[in-house]
Every structure is written in C-alpha cells, then in structure tokens.
N, C-alpha and C. Protein backbone atom coordinates (compact mmCIF):
# COMPACT_ATOMS: atom_id res chain seq x y z
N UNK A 1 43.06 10.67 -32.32
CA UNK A 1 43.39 9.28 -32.11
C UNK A 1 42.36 8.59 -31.21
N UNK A 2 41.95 9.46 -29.88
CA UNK A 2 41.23 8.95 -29.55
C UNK A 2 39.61 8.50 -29.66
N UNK A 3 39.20 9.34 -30.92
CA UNK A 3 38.15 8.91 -31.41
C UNK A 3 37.93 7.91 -32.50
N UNK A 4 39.08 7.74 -32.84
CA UNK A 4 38.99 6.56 -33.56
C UNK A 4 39.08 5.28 -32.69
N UNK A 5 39.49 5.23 -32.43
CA UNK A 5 39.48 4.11 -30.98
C UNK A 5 37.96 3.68 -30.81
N UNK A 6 37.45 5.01 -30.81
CA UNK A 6 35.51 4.96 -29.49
C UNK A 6 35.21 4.11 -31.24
N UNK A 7 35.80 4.83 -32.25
CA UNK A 7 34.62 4.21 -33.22
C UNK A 7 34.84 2.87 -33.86
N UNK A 8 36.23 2.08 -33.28
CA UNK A 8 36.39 0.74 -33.81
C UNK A 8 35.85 0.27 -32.52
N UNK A 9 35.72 0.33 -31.41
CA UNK A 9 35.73 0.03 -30.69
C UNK A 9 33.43 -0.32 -30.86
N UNK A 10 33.27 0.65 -30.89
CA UNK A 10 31.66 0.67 -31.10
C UNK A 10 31.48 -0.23 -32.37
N UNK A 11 32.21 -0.33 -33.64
CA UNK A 11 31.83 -1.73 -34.46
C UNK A 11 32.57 -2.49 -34.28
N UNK A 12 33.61 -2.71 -33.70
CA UNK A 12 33.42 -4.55 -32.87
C UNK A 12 32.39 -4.93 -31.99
N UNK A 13 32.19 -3.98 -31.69
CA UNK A 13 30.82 -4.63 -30.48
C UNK A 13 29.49 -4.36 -31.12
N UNK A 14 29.27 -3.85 -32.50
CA UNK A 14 27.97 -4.27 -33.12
C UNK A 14 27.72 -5.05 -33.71
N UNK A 15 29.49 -5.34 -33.89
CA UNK A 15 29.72 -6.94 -35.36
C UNK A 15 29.22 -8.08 -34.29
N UNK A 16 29.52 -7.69 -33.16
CA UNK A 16 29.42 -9.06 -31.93
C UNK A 16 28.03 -9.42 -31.75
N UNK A 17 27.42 -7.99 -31.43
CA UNK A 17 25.81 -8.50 -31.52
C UNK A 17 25.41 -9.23 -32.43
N UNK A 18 25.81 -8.72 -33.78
CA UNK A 18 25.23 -8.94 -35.17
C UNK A 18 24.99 -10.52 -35.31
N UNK A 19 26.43 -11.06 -34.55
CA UNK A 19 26.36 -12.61 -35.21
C UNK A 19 26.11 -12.89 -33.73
N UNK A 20 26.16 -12.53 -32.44
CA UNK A 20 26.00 -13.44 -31.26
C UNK A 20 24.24 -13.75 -31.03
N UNK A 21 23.57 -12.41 -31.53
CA UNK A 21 22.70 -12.20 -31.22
C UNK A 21 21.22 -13.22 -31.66
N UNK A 22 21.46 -13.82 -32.61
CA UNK A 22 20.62 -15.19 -33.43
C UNK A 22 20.43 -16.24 -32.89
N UNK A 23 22.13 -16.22 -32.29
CA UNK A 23 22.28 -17.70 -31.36
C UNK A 23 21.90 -17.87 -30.06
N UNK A 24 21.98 -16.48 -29.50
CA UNK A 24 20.97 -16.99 -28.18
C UNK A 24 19.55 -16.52 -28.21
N UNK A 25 18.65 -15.87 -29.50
CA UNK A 25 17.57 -16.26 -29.21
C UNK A 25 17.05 -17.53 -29.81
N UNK A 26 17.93 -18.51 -31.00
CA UNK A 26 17.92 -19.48 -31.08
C UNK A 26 17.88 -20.59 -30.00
N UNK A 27 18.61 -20.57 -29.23
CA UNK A 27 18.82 -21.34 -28.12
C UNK A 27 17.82 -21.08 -27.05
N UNK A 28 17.28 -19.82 -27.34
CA UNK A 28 15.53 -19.63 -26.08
C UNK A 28 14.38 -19.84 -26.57
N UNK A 29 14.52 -20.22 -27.87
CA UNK A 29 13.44 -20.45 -28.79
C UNK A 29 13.35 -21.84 -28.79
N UNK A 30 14.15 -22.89 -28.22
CA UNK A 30 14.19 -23.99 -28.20
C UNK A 30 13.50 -24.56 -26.69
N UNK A 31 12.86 -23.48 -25.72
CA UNK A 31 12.76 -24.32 -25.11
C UNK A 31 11.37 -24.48 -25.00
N UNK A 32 10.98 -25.08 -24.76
CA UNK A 32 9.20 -25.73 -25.05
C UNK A 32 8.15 -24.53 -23.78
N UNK A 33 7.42 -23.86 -24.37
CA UNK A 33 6.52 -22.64 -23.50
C UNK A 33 6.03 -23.79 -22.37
N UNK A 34 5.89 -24.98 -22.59
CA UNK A 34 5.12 -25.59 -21.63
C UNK A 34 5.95 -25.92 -20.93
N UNK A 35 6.94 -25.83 -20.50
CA UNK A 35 8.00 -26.63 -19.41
C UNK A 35 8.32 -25.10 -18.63
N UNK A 36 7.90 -24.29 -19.27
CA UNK A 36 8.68 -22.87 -18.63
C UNK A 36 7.26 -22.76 -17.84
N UNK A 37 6.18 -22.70 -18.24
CA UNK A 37 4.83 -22.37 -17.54
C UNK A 37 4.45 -23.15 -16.64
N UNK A 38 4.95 -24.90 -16.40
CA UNK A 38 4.64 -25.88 -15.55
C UNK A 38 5.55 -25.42 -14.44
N UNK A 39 7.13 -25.23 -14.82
CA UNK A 39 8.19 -24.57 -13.90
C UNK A 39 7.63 -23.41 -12.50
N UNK A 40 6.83 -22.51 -13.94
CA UNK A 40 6.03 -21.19 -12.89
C UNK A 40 5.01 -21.59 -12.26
N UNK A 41 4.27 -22.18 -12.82
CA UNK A 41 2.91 -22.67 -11.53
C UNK A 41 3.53 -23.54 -10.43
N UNK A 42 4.79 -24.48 -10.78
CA UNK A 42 4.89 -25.30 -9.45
C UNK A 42 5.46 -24.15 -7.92
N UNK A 43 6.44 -23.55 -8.64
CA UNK A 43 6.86 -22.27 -7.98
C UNK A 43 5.85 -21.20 -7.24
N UNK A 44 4.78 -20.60 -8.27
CA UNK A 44 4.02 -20.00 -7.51
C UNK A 44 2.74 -21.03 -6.32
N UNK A 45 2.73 -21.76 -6.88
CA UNK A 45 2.10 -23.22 -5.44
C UNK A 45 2.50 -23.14 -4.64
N UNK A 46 4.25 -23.30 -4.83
CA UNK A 46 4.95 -23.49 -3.75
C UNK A 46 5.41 -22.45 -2.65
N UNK A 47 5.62 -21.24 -3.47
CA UNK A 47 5.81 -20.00 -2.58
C UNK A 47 3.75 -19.86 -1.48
N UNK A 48 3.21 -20.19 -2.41
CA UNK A 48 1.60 -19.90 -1.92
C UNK A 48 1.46 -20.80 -0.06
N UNK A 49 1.96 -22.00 -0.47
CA UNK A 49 2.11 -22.81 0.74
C UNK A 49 2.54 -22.45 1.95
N UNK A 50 3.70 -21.64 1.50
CA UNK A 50 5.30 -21.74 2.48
C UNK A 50 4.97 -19.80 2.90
N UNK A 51 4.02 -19.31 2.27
CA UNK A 51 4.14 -17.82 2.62
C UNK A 51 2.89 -17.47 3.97
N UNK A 52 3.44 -16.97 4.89
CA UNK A 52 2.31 -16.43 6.19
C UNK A 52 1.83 -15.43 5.57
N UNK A 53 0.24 -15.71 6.48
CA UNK A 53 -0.77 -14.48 5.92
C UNK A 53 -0.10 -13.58 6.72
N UNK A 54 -0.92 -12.02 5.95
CA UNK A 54 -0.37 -10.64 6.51
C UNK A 54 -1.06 -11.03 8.12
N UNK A 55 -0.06 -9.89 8.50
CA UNK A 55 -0.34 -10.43 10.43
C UNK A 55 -1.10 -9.15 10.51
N UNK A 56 -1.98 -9.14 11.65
CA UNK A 56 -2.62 -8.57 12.04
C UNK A 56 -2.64 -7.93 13.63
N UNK A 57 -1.26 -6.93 13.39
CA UNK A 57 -0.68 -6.61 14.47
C UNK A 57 -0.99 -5.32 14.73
N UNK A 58 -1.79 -5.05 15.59
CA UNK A 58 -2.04 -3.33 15.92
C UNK A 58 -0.67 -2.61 16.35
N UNK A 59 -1.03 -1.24 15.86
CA UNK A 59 0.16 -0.63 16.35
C UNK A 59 -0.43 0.73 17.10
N UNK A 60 0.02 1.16 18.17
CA UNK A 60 -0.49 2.10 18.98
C UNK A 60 -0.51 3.60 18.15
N UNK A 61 -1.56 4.44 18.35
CA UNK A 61 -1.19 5.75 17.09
C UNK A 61 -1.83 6.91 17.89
N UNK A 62 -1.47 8.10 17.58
CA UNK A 62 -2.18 9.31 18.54
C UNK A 62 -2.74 9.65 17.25
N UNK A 63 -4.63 9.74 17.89
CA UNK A 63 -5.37 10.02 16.44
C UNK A 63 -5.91 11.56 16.77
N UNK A 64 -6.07 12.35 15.74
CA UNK A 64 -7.15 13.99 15.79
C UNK A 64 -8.41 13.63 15.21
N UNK A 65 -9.28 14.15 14.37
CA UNK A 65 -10.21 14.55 13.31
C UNK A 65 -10.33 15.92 13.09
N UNK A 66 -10.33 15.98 11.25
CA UNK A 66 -10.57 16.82 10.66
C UNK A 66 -11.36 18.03 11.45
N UNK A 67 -11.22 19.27 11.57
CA UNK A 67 -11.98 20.20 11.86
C UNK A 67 -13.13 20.52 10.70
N UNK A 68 -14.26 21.23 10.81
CA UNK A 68 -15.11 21.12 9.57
C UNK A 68 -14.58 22.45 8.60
N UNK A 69 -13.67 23.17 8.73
CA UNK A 69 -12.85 23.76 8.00
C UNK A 69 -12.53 23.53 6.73
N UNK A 70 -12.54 22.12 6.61
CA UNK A 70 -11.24 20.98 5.81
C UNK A 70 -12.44 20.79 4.13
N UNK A 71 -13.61 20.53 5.00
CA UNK A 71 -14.88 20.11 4.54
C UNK A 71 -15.12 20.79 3.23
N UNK A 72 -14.78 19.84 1.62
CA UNK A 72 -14.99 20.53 0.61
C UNK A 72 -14.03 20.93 -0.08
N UNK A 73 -12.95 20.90 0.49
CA UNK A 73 -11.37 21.28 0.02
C UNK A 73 -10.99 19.73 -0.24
N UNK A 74 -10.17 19.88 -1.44
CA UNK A 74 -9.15 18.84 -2.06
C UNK A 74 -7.58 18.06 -0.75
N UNK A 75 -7.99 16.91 -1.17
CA UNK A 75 -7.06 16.06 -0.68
C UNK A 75 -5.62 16.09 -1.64
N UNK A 76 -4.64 15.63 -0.31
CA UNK A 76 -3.81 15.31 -1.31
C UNK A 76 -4.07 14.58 -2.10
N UNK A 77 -5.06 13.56 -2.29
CA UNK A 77 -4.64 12.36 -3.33
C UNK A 77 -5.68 12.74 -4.56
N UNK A 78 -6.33 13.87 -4.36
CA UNK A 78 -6.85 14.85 -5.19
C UNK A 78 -8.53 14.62 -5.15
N UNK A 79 -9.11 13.84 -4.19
CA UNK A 79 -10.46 14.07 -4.10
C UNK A 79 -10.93 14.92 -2.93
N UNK A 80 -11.97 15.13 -3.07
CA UNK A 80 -12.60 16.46 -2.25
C UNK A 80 -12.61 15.89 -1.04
N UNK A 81 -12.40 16.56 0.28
CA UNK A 81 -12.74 15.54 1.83
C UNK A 81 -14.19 15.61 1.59
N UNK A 82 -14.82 15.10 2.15
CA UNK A 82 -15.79 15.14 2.82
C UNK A 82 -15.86 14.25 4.38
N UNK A 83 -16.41 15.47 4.80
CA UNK A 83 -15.98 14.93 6.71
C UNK A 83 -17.58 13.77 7.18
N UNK A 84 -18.13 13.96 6.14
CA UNK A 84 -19.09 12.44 6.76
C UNK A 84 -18.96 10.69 5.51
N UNK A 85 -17.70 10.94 5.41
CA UNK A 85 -16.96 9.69 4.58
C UNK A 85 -15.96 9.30 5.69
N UNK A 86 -15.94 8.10 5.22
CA UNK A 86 -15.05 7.19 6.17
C UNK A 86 -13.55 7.10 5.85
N UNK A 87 -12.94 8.13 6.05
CA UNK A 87 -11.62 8.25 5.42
C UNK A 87 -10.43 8.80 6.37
N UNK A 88 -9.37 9.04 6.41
CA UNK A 88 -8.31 9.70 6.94
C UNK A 88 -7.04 9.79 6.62
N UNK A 89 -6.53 10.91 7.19
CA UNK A 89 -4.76 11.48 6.43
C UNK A 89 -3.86 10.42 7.36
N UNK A 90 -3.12 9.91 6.20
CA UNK A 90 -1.64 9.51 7.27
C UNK A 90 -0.22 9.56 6.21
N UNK A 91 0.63 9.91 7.03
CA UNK A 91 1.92 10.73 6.51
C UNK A 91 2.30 9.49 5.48
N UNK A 92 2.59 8.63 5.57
CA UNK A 92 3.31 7.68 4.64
C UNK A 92 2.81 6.52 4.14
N UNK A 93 1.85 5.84 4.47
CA UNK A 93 0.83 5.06 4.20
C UNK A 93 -0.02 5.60 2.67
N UNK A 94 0.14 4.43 1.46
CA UNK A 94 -0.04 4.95 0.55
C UNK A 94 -1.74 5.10 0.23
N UNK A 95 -2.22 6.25 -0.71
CA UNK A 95 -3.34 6.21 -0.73
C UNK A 95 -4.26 4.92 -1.11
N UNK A 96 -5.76 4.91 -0.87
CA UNK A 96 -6.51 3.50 -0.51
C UNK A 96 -6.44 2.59 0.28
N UNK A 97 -5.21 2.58 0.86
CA UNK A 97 -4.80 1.52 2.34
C UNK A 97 -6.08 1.01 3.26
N UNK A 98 -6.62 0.52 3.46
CA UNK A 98 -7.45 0.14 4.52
C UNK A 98 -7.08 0.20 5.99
N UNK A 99 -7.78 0.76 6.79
CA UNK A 99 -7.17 0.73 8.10
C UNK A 99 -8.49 0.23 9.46
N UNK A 100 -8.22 -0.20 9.94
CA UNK A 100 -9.23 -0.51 11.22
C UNK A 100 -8.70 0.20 12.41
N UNK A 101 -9.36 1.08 12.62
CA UNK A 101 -9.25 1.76 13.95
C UNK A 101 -10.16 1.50 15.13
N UNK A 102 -9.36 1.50 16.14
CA UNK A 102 -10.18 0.78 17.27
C UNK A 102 -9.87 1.70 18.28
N UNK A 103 -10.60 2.38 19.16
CA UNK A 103 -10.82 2.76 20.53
C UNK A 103 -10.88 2.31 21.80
N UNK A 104 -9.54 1.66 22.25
CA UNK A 104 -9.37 1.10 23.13
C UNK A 104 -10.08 1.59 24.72
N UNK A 105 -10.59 2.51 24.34
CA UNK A 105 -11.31 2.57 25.97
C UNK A 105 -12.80 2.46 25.93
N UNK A 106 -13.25 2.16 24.93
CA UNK A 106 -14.60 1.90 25.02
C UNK A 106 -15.13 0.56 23.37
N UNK A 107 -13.80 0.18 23.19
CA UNK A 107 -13.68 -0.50 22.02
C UNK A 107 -14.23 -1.07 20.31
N UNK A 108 -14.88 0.68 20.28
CA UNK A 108 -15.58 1.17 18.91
C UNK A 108 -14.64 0.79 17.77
N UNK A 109 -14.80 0.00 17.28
CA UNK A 109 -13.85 -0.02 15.43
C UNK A 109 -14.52 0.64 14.47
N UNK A 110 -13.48 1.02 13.62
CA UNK A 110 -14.28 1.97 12.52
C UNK A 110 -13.21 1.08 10.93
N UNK A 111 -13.65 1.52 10.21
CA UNK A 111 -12.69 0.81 8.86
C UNK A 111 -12.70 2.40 8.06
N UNK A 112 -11.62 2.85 7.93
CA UNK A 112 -10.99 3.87 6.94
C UNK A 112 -10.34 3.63 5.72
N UNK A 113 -10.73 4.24 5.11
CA UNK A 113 -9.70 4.47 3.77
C UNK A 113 -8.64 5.87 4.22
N UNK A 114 -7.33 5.42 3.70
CA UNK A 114 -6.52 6.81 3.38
C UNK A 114 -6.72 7.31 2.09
N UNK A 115 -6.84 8.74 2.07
CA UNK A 115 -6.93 9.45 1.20
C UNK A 115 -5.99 10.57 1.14
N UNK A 116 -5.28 11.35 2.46
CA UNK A 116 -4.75 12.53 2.13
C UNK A 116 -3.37 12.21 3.29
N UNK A 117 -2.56 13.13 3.61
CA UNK A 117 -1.69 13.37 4.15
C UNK A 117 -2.04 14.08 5.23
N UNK A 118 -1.13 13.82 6.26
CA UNK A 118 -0.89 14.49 7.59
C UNK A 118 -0.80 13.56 8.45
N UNK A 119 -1.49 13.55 10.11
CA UNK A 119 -1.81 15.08 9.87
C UNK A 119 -0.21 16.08 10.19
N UNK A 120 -0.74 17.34 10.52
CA UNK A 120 0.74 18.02 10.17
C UNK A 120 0.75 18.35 12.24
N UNK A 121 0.09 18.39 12.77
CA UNK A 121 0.31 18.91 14.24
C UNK A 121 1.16 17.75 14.47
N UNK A 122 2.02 18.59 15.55
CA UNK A 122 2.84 17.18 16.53
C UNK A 122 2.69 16.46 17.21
N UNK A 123 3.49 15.31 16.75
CA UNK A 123 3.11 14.20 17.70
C UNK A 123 1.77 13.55 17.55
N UNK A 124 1.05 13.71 16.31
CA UNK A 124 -0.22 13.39 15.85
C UNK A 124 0.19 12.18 14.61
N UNK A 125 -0.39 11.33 14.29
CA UNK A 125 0.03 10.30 13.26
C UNK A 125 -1.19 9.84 12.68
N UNK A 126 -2.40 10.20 12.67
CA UNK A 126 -3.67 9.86 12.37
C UNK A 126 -4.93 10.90 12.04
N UNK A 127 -5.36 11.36 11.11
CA UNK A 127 -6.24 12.58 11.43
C UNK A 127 -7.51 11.66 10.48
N UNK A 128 -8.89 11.47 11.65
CA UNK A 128 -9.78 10.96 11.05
C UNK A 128 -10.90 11.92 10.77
N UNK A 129 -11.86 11.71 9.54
CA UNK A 129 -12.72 12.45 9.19
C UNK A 129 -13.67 12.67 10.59
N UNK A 130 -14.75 13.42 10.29
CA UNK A 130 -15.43 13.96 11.82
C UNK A 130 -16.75 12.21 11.37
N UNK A 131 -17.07 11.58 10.65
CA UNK A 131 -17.79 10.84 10.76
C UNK A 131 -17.39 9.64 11.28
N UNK A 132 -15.92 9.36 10.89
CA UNK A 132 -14.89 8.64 11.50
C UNK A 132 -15.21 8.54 13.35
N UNK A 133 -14.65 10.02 13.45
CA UNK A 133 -14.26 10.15 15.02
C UNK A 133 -15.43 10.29 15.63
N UNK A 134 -16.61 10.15 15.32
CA UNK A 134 -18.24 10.44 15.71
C UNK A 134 -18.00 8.55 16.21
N UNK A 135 -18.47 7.88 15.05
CA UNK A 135 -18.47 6.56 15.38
C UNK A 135 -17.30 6.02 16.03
N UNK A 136 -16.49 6.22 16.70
CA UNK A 136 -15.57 5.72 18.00
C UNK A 136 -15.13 6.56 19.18
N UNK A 137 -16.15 7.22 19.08
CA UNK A 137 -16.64 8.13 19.93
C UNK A 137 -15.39 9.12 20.62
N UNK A 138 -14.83 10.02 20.07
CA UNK A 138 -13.83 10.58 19.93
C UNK A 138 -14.07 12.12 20.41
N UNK A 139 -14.68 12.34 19.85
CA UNK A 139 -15.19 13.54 19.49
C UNK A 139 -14.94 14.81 20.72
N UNK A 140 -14.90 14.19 21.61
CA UNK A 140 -15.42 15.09 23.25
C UNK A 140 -14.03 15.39 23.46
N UNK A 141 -13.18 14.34 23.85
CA UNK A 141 -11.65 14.29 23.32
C UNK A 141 -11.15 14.83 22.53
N UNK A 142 -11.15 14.97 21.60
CA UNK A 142 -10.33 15.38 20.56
C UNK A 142 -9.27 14.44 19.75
N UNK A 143 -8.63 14.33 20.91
CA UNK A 143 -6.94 13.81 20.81
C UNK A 143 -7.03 12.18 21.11
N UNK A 144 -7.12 11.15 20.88
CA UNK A 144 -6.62 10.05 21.67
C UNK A 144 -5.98 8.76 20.77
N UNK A 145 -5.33 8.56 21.60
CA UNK A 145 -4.77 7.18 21.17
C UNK A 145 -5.85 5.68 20.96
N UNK A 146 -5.00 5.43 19.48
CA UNK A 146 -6.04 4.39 19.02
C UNK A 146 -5.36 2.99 18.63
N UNK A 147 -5.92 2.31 18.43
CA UNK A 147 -4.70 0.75 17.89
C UNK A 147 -5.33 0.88 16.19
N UNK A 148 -4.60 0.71 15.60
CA UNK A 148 -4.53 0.82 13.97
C UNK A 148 -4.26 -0.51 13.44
N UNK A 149 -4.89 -1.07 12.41
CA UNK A 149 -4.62 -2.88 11.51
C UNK A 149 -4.59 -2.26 10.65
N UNK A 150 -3.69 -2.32 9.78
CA UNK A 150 -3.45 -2.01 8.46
C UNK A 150 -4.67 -3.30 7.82
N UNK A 151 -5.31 -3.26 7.21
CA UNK A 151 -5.93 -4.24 6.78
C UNK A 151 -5.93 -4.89 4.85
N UNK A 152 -5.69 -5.97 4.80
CA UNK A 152 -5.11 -6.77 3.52
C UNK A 152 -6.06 -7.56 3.09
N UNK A 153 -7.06 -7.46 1.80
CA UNK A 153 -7.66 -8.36 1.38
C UNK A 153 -7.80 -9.34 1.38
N UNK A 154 -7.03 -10.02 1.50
CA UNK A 154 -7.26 -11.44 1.73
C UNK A 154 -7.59 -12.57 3.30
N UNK A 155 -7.71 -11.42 4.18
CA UNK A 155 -7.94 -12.02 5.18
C UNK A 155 -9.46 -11.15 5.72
N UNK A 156 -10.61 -11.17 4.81
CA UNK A 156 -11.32 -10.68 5.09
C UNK A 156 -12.24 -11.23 6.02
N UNK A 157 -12.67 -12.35 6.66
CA UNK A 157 -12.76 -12.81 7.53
C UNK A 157 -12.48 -12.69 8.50
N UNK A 158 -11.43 -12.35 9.35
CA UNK A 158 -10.94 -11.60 10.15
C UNK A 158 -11.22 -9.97 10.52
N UNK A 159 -11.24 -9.49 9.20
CA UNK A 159 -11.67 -8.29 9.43
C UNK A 159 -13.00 -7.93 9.63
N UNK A 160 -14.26 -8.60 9.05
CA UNK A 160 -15.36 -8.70 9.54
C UNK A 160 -15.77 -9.35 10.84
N UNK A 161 -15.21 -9.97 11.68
CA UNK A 161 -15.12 -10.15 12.82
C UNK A 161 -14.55 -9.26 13.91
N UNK A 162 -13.48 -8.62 13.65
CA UNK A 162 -13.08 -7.34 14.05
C UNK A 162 -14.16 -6.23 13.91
N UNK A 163 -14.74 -5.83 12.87
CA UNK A 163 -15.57 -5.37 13.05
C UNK A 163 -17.06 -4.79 13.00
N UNK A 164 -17.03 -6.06 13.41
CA UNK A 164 -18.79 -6.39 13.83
C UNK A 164 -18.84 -5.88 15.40
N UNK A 165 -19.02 -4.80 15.72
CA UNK A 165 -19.12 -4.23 16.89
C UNK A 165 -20.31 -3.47 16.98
C-alpha cells in the first residue's frame, strides 16, 4: 500500500512540473536581458562606492626559518622549497597569500608568498625561508616576533611604500 502511495504521489508531482514548468520560464523569458544587466551594473557601482578598502592592520606573529634540511623537499602545496625564494609556511592562510613581514626592531620588510604549512613547533605561527629571514635580519636570533599585512591587490600603492626600505 505503501508504495503505491510513493508512486502516485511521484506522478502528481511530475504532471505538476510538466505543465507548471513552461509558465515560469515563459514569464523569465519576458524580461528584457537589458534591464537585468543595467539592474547589475548599478548594484555592482554601488556596492564599489559604499565598500572599504582591505585594511592594513598588522598583526603581531612569532616567526622561525626553515632549517637548510627542508631545502629541495616538497611543500605542502606541492612545489619544491627552496630556501633562497621568498616564501613561507603558515597554518591556515591559504596558499599564494601575500604577506609583508616587518622586523620591528630594526624595521626590515620582506614580501612573502605562502606556500606550505606550519610551522609545526610551539607557539611558532610563521616559518620563513632562510632568504626571507637573511633579509630582515633574523638569522642570529632565530626566533622573533614580527608584524605581518596580509597584503590585497588592490592597494598596491601602499604596499610599495611599505616596502621600499
């Protein structure tokens, strides 16, 4: 009994499509492409106006660099490291991200790409290649805290002023 049910039940509701289904793409077919496309450009104008650029807010980070160990071995994001490329691991930050790292005690910026994950030691949130941590002079240290800009295309101006150091 109860499958007869599922199966009247499944052609009333194909008979419904059958005939509902004409009339409302009839009724979307009526409306002129140019009133729908003038609709979207005023909209995307208007969101363009009313939207703030990405901010450019450092956030404090405890950085390492790669040991030369690493050097030649596959990334997570599946290219080879190489420790005299301008690159570095960060846990959740998706791969290609741009980042500006800055060395607040002697105020060296560097511009990274992410490429891999980590790093995995504690209490670490940054692991930069050794060419990276060479140019912000890191190196002697090891360990230090850095200010991080996620950095966003469109405010490239800013970022070349940042770092022109």
């Amino acid at each position: 009994m109860r499958n007869i049910t599922k199966k009247v039940l499944v052609l009333f509701l194909g008979i419904q499509f059958l005939f509902i289904g004409p009339i409302i793409a009839e009724s979307v077919a009526g409306i002129g492409s140019d009133e729908i496309s003038q609709d979207q450009t005023a909209l995307v104008i208007d969101s363009l106006h009313t939207q703030e650029p990405p901010s450019y807010e450092s956030e404090t980070m405890v950085a390492s660099f790669y040991s030369h160990r690493f050097h030649g071995r596959k990334t997570a994001s599946g290219e080879i490291f190489d420790m005299h490329a301008m690159t570095c691991a960060h846990k959740t930050l998706p791969f290609d991200t741009k980042l500006l790292v800055i060395n607040p005690k002697n105020g060296k910026t560097v511009e990274l790409r992410v490429n891999d994950r980590g790093p995995f030691s504690r209490g670490r949130d940054l692991d930069l290649s050794y060419a990276a941590a060479k140019e912000i002079e890191m190196i002697r240290a090891g360990v230090i805290k850095v200010e991080v800009v996620v950095l966003h295309p469109e405010n490239e101006t800013l970022t070349d002023k940042l770092v022109s150091n």
